[in-house]
C-alpha atoms as a PDB file:
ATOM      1  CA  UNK A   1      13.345  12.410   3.905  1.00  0.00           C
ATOM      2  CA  UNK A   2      10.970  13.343   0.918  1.00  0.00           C
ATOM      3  CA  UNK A   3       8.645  11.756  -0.092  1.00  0.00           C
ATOM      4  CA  UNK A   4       7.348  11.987  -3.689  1.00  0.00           C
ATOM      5  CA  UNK A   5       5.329  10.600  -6.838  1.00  0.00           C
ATOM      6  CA  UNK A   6       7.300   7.997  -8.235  1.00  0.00           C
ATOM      7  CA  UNK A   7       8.883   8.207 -11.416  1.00  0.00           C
ATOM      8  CA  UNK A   8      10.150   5.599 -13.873  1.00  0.00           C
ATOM      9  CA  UNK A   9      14.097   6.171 -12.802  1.00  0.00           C
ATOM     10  CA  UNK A  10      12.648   4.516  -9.289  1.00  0.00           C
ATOM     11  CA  UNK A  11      11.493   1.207 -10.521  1.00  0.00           C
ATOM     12  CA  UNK A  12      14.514  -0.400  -9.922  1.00  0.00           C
ATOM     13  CA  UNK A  13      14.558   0.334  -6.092  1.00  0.00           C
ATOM     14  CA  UNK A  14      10.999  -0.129  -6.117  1.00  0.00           C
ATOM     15  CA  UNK A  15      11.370  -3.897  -7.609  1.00  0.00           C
ATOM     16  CA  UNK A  16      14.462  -4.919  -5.209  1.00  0.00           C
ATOM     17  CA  UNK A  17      12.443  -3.635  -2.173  1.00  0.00           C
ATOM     18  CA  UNK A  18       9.614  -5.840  -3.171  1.00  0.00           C
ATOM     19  CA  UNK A  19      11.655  -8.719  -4.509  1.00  0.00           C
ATOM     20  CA  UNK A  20      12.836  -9.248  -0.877  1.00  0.00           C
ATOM     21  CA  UNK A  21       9.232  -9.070   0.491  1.00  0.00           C
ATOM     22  CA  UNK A  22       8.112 -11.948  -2.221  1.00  0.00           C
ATOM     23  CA  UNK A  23      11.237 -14.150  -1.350  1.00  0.00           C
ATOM     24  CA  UNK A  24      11.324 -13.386   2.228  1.00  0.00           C
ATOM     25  CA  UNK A  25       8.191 -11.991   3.735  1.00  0.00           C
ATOM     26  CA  UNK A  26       4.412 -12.835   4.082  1.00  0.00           C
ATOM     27  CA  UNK A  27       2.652  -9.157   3.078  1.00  0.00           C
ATOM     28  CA  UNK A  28       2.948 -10.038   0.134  1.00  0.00           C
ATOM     29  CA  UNK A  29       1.411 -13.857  -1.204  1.00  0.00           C
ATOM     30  CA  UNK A  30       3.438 -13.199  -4.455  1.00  0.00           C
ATOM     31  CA  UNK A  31       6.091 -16.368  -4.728  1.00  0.00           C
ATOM     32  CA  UNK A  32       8.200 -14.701  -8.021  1.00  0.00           C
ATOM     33  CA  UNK A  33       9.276 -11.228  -7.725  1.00  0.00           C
ATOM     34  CA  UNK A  34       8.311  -9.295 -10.538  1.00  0.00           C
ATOM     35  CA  UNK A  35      10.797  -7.920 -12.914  1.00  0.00           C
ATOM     36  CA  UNK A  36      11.815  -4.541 -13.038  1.00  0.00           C
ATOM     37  CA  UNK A  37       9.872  -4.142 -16.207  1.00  0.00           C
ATOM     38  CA  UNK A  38       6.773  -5.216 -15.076  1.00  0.00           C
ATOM     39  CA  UNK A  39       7.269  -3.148 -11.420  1.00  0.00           C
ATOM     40  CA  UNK A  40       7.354   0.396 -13.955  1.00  0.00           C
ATOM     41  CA  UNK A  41       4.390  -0.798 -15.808  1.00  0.00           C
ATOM     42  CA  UNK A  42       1.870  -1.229 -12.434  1.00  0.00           C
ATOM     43  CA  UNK A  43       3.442   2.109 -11.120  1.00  0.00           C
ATOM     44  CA  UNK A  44       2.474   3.650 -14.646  1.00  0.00           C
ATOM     45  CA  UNK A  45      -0.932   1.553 -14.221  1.00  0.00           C
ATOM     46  CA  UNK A  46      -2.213   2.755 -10.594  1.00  0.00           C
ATOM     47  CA  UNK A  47      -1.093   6.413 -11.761  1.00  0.00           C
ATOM     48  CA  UNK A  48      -3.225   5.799 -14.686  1.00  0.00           C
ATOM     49  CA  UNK A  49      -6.147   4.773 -13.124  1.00  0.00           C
ATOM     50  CA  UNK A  50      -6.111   7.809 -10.870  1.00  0.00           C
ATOM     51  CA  UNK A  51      -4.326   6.132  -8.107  1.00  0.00           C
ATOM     52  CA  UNK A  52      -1.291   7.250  -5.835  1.00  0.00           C
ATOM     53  CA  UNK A  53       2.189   5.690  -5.948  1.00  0.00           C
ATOM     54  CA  UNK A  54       4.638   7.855  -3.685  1.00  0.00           C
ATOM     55  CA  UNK A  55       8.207   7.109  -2.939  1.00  0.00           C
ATOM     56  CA  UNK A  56      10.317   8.183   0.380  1.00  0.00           C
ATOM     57  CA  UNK A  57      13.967   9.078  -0.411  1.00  0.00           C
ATOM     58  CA  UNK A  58      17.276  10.543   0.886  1.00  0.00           C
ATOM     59  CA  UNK A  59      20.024  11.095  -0.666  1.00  0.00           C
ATOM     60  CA  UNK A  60      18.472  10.042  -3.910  1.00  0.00           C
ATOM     61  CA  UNK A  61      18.126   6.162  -2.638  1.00  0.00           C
ATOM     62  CA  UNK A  62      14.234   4.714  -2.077  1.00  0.00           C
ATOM     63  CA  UNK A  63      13.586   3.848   1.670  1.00  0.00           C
ATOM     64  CA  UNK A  64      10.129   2.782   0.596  1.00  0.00           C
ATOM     65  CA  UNK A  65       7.156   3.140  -1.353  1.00  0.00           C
ATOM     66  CA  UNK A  66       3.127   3.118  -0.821  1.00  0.00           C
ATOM     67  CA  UNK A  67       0.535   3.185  -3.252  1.00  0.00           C
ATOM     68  CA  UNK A  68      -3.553   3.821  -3.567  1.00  0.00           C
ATOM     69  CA  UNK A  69      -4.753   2.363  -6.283  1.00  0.00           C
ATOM     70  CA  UNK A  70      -8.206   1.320  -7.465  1.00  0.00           C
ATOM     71  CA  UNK A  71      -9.938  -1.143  -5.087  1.00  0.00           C
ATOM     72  CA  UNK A  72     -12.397  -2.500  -7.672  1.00  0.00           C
ATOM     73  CA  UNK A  73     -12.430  -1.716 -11.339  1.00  0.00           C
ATOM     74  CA  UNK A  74     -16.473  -1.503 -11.282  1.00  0.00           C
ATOM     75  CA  UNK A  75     -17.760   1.607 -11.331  1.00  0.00           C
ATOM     76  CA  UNK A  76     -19.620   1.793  -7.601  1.00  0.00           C
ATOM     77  CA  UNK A  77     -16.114   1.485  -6.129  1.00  0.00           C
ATOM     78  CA  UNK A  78     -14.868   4.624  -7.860  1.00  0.00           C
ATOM     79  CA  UNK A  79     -14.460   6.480  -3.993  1.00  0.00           C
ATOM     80  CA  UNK A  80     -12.264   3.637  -2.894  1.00  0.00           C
ATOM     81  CA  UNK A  81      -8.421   2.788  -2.314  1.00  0.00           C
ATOM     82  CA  UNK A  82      -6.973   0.199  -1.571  1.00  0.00           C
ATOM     83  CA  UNK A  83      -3.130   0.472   0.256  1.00  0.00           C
ATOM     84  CA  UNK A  84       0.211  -1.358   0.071  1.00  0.00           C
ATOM     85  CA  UNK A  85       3.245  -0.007   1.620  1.00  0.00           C
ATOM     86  CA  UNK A  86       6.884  -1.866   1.274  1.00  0.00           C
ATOM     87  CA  UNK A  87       9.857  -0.765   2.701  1.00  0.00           C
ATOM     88  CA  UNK A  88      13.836  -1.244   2.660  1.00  0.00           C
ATOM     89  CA  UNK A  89      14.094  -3.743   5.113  1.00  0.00           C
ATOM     90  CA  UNK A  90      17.331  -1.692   6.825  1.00  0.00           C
ATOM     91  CA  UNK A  91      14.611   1.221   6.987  1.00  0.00           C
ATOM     92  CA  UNK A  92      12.203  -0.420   9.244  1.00  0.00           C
ATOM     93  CA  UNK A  93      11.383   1.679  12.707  1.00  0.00           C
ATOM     94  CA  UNK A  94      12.266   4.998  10.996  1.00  0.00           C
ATOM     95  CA  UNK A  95       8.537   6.017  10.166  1.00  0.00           C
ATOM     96  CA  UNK A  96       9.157   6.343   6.994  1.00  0.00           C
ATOM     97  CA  UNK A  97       5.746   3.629   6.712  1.00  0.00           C
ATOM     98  CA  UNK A  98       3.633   6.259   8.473  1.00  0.00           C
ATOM     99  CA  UNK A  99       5.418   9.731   6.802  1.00  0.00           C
ATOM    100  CA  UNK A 100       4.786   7.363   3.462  1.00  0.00           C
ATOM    101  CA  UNK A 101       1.330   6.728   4.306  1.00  0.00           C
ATOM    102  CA  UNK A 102      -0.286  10.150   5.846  1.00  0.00           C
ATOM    103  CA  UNK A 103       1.232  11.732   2.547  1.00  0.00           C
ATOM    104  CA  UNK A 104      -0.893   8.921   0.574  1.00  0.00           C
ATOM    105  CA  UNK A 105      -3.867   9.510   3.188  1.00  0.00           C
ATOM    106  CA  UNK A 106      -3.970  13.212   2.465  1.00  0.00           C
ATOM    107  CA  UNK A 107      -3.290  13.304  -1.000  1.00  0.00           C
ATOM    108  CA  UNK A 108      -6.811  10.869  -1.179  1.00  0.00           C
ATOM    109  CA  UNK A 109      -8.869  13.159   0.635  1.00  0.00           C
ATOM    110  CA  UNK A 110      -7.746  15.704  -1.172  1.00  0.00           C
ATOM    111  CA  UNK A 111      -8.955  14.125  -4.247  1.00  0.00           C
ATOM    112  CA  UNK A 112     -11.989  13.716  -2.885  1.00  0.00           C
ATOM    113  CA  UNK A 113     -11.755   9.713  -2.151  1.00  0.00           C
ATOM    114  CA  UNK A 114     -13.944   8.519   0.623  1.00  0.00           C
ATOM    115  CA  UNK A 115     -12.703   5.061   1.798  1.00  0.00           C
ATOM    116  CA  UNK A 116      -9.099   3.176   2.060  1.00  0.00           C
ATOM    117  CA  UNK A 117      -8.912  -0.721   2.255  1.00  0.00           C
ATOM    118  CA  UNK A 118      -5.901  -2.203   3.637  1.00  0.00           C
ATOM    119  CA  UNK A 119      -5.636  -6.288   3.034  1.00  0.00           C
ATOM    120  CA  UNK A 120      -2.653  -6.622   5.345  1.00  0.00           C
ATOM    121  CA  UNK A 121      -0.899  -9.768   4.333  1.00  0.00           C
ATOM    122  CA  UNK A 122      -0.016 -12.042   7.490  1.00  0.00           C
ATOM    123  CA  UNK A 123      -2.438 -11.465  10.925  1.00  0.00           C
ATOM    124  CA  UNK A 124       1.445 -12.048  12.389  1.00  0.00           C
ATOM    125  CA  UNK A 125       2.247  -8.763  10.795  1.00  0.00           C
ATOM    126  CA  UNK A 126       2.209  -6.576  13.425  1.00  0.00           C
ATOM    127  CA  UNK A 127       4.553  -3.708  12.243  1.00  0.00           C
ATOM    128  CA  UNK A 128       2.018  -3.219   9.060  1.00  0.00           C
ATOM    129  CA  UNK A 129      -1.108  -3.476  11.482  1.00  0.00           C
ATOM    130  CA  UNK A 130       0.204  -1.592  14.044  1.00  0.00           C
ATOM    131  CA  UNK A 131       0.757   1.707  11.813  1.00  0.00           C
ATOM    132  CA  UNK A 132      -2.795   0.805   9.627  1.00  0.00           C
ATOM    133  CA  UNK A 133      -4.309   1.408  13.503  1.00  0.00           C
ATOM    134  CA  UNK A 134      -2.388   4.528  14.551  1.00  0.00           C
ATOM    135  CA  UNK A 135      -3.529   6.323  11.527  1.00  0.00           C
ATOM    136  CA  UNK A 136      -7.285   5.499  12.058  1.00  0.00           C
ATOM    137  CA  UNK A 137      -7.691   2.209  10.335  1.00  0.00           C
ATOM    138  CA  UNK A 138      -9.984   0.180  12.113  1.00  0.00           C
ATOM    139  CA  UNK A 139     -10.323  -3.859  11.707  1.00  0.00           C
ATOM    140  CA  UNK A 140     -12.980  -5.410   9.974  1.00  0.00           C
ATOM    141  CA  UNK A 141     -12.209  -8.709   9.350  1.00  0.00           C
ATOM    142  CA  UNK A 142     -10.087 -11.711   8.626  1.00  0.00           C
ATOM    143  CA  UNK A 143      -9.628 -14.141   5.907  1.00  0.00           C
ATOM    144  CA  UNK A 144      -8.254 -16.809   7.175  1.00  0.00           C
ATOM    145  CA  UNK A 145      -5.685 -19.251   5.714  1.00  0.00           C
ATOM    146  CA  UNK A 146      -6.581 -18.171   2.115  1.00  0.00           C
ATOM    147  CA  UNK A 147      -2.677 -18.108   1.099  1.00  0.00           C
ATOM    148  CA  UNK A 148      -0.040 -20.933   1.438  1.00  0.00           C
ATOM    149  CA  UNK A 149       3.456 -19.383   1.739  1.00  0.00           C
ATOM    150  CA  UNK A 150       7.241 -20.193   2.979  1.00  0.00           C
ATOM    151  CA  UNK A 151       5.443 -23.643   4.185  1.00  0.00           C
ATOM    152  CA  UNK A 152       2.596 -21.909   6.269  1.00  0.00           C
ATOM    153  CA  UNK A 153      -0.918 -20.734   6.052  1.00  0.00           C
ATOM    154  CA  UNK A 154      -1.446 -17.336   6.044  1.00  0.00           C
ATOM    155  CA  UNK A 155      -4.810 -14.873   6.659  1.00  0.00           C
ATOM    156  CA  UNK A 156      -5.082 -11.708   5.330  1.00  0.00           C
ATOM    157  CA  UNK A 157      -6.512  -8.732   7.639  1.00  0.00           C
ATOM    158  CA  UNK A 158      -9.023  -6.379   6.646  1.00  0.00           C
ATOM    159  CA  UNK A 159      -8.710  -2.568   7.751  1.00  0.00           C
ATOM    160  CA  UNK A 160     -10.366   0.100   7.183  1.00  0.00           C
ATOM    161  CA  UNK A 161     -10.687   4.245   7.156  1.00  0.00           C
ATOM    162  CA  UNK A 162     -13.184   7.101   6.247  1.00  0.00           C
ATOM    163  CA  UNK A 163     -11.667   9.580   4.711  1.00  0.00           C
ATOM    164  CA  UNK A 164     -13.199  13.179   4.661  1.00  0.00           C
ATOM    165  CA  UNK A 165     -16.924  12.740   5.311  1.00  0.00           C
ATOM    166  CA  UNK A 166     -16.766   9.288   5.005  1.00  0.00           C
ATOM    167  CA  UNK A 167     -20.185   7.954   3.976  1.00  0.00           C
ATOM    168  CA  UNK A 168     -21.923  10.489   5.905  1.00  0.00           C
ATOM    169  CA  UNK A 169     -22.838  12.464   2.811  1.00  0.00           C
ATOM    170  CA  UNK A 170     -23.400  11.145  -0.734  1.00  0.00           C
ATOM    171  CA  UNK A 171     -20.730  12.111  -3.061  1.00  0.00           C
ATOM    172  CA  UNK A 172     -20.770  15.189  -5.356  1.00  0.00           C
ATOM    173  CA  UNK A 173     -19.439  13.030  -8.191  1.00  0.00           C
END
């Protein structure tokens, strides 16, 4: 498996893994899946805004994808991520989720990023909050029943990591 920066020839992978997610899951609280269009223009975005959008392949065909982008556009937030991670739903229980996410992880700290958010869609979601705490996310809240989705309420989780010093030193930047 390798696992890469996405490019545009990946959108359409990247839109039919989400599309199922919208129509048939709860991490995400979209209810229309994007277009394929619009799915190459918020990869292009996060890039843009100095974010992270990786891929995992083999064999040329998109097991999954996870992204860092910008957790707040105001300027204080500028050492903050937030994360989203999809995948193939045949490539579940692989870890291609946590191969996908350490890449992201170290490419952040790398950068010099100090913080990444999680908002984990669905507190039933235990495959997505299960990795988030094996690679040092730590819960710090819920918002509860703040989405209405395939005819339930649904929270959202908050999680947490430091990355490099954390906010044990002020930033250089």
């Amino acid at each position: 498996m390798d696992i890469i920066p996405a490019r545009p020839h990946h959108a359409a992978a990247i839109q039919k893994i989400y599309a199922w997610h919208v129509l048939h899951g709860t991490a995400t609280f979209e209810t229309e899946p994007p277009s394929e269009s619009e799915m190459l223009n918020r990869v292009k975005d996060v890039q843009q805004r100095g974010g992270f959008w990786l891929v995992a392949q083999e064999d040329e065909q998109v097991l999954g994808y996870c992204y860092l982008a910008p957790y707040r556009p105001r300027y204080a937030y500028r050492f903050t991520l937030e994360d989203s991670i999809y995948l193939d739903r045949e490539q579940t229980g692989r870890g291609v989720g946590r191969a996908l996410l350490q890449k992201a992880i170290a490419l952040a700290e790398a950068a010099g990023f100090r913080q990444i958010i999680a908002i984990v869609g669905d507190s039933a979601n235990q495959g997505s909050l299960g990795l988030h705490r094996a690679l040092g996310f730590e819960h710090t809240g819920v918002m509860k029943s703040v989405g209405f989705k395939h005819g339930r309420w649904l929270d959202t989780v908050v999680m947490q990591r430091s990355l490099g010093v954390g906010d044990s030193q002020p930033p250089e930047r």
